[in-house]
N, C-alpha and C. Protein backbone atom coordinates (compact mmCIF):
# COMPACT_ATOMS: atom_id res chain seq x y z
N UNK A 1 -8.82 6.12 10.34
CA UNK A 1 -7.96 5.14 10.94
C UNK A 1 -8.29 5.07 12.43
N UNK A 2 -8.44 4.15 12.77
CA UNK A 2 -8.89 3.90 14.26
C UNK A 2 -7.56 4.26 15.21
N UNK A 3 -7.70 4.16 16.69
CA UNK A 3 -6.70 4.47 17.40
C UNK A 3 -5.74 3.61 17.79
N UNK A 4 -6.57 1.97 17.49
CA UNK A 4 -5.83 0.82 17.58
C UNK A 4 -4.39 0.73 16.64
N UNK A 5 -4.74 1.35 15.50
CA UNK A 5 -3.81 1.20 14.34
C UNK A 5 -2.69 2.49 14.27
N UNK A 6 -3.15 3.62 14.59
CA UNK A 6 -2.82 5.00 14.82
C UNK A 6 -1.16 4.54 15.17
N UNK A 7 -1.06 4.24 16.34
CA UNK A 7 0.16 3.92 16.42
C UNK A 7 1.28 2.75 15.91
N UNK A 8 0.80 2.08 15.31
CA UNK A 8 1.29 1.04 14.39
C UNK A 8 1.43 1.72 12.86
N UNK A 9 0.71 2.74 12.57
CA UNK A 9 0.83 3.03 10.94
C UNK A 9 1.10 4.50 10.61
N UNK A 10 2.78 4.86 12.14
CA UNK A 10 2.97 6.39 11.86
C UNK A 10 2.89 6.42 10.41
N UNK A 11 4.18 5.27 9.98
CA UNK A 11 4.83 5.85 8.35
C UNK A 11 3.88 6.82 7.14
N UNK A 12 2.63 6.29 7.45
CA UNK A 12 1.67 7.20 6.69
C UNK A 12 1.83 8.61 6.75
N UNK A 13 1.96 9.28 7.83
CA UNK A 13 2.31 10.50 8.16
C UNK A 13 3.60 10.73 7.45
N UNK A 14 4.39 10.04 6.62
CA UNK A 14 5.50 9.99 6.45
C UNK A 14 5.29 9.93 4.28
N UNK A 15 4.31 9.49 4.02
CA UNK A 15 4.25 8.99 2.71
C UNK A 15 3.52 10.24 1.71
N UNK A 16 4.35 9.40 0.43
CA UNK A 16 4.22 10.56 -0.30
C UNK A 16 3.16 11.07 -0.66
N UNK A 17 1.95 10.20 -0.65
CA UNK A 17 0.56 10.17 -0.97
C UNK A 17 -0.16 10.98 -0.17
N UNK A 18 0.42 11.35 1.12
CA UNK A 18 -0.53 11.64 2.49
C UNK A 18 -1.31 12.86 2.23
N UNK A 19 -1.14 13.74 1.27
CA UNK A 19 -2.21 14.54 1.23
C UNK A 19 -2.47 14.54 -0.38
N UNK A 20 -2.51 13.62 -0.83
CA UNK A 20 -3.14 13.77 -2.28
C UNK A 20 -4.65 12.94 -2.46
N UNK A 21 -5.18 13.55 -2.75
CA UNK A 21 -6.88 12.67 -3.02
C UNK A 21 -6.67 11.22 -3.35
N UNK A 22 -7.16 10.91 -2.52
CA UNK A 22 -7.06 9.16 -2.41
C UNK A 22 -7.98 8.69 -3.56
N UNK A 23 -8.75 9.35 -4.17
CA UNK A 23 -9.05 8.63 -5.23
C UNK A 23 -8.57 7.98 -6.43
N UNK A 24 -7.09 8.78 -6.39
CA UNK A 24 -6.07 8.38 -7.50
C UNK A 24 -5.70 7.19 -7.05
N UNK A 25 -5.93 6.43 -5.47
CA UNK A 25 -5.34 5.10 -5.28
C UNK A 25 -6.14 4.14 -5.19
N UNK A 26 -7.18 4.59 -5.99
CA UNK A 26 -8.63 3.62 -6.75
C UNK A 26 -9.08 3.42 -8.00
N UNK A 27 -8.35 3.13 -9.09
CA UNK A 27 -8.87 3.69 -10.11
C UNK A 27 -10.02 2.41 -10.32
N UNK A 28 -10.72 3.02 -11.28
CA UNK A 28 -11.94 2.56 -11.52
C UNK A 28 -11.74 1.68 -13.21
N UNK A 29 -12.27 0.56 -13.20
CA UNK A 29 -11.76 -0.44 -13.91
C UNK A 29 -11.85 0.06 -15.51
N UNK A 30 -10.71 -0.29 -16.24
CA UNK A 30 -10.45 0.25 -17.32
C UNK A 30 -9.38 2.29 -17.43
N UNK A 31 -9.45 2.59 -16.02
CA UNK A 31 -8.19 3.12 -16.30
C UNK A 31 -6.74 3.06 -15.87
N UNK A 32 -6.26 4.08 -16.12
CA UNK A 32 -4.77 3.76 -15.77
C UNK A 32 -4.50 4.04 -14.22
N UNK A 33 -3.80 3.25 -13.65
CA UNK A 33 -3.06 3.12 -11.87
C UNK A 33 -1.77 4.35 -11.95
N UNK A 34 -1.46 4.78 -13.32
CA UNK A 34 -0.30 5.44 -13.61
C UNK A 34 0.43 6.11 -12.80
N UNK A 35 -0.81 7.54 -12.49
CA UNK A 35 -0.54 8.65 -11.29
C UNK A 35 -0.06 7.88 -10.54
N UNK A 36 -0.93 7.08 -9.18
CA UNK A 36 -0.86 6.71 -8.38
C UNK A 36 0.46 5.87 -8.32
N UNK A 37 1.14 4.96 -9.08
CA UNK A 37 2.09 4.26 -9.29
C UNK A 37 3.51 5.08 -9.12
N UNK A 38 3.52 6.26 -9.80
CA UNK A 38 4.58 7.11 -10.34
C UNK A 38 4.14 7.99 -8.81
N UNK A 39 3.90 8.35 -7.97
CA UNK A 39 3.48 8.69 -6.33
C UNK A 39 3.81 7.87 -5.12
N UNK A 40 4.09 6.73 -5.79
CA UNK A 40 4.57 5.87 -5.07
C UNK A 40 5.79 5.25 -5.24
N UNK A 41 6.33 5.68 -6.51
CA UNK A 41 8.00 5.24 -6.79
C UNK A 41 8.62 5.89 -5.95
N UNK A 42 8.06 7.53 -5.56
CA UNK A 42 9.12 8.17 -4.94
C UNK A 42 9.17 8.30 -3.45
N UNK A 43 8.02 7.57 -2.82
CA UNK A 43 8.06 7.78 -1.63
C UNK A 43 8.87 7.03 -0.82
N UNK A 44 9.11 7.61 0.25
CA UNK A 44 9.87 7.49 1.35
C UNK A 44 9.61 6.54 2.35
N UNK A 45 8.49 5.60 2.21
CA UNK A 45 7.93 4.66 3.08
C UNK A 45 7.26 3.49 2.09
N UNK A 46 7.62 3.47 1.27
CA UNK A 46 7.15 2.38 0.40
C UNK A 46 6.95 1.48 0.83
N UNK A 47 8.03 0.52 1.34
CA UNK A 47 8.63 -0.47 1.76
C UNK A 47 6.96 -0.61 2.90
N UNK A 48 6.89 0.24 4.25
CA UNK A 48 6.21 -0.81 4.97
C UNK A 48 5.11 -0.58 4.36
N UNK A 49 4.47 0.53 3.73
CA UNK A 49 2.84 0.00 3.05
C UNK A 49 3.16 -0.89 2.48
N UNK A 50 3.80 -0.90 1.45
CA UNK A 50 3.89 -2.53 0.66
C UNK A 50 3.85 -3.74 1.76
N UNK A 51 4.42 -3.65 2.96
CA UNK A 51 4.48 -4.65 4.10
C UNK A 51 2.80 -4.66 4.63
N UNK A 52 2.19 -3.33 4.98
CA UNK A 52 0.99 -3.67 5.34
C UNK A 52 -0.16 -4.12 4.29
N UNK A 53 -0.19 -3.99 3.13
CA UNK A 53 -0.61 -4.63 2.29
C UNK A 53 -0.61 -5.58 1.97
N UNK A 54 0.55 -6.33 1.99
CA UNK A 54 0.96 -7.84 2.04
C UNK A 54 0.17 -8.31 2.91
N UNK A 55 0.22 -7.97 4.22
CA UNK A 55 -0.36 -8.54 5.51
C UNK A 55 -1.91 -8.45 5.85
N UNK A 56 -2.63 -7.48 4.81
CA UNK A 56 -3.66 -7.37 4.98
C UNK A 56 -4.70 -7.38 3.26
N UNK A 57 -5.15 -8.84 3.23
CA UNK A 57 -4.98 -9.47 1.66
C UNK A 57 -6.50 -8.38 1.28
N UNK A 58 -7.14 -8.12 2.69
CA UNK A 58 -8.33 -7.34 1.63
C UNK A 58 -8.49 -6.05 1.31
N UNK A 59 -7.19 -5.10 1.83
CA UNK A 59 -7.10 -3.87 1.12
C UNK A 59 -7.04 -3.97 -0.13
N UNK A 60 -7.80 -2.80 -1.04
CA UNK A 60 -8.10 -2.68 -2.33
C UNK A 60 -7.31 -1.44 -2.03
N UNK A 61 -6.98 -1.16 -3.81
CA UNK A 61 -6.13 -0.13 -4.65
C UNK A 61 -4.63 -0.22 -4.46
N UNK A 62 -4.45 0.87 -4.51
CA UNK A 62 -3.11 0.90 -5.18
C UNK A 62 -2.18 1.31 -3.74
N UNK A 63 -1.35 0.45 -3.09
CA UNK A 63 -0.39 0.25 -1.94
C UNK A 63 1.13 0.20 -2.18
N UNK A 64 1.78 0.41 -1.53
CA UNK A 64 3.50 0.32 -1.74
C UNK A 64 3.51 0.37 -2.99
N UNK A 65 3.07 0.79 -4.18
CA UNK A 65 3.73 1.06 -5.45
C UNK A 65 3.31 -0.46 -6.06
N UNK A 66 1.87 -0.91 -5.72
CA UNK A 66 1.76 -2.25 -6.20
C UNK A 66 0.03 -2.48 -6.47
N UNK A 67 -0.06 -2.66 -7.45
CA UNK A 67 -1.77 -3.21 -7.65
C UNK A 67 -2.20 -4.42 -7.01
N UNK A 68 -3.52 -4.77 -6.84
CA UNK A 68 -4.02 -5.92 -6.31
C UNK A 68 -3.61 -7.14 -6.79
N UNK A 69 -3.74 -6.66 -8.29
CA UNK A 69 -3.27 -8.17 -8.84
C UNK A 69 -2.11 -8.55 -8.45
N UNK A 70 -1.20 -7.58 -8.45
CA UNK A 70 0.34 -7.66 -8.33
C UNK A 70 1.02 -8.29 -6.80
N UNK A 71 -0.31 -7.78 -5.71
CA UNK A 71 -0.09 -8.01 -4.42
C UNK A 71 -0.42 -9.77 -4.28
N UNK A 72 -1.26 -10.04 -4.97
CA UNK A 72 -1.81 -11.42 -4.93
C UNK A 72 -0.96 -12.58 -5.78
N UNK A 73 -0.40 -11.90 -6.49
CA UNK A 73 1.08 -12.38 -6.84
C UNK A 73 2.13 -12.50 -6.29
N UNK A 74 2.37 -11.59 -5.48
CA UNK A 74 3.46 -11.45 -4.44
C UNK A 74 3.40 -12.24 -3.06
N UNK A 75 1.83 -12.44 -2.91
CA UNK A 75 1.58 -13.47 -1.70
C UNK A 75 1.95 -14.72 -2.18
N UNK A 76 1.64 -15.01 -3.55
CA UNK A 76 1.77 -16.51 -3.86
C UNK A 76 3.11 -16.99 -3.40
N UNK A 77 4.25 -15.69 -4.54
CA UNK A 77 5.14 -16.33 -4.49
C UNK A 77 5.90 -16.12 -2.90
N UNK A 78 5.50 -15.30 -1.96
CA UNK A 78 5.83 -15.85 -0.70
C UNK A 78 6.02 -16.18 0.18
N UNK A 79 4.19 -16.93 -0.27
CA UNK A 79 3.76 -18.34 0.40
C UNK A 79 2.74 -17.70 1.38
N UNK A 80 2.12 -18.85 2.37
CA UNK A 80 1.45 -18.05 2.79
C UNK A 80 1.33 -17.27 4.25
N UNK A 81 2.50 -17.37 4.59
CA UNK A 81 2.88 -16.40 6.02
C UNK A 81 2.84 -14.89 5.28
N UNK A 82 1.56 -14.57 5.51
CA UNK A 82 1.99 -12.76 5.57
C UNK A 82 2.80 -12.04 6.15
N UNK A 83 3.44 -11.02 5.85
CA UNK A 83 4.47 -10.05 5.73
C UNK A 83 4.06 -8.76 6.99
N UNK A 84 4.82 -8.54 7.96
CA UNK A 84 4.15 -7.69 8.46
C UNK A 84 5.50 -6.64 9.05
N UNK A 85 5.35 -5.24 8.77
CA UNK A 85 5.92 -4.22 9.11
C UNK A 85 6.40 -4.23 10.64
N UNK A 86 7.68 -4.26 10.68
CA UNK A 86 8.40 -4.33 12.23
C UNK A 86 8.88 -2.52 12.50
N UNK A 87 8.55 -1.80 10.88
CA UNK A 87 9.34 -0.59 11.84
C UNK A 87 7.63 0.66 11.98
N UNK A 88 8.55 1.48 12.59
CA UNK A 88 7.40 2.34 13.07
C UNK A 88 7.32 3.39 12.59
């Protein structure tokens, strides 16, 4: 993470994922997002990754408890002003 962002994206330091192998928030086509999904129900910062995800359409994998497809769904329905995280 660069230093530009560092301070815009404490909540990470905050999420439930933050020290689990990020590969579970990639799965590779044809398996299950499961882990990664059920890691993200319970966290404590959901909300703004799901916000920075929204706002940033070309992150890949698995964000706020939401797949790509699911994110590109979520832009449709709303619209096309991206979503962007106000807390810190």
């Amino acid at each position: 993470m660069s230093d530009e962002r560092a301070g815009n994206a404490i909540w990470q330091d905050f999420a439930a994922c933050h020290d689990t192998d990020t590969r579970l928030f990639f799965p590779v086509e044809g398996t299950s997002p499961g882990f990664a999904l059920a890691i993200c129900r319970r966290c404590p910062v959901r909300q703004a990754c799901l916000a920075e995800a929204l706002a940033e359409p070309a992150l890949t994998g698995i964000w706020g408890g939401t797949t790509e497809a699911r994110r590109h769904e979520l832009r449709q329905h709303l619209g096309s002003s991206p979503i962007r995280s106000t807390s810190a």
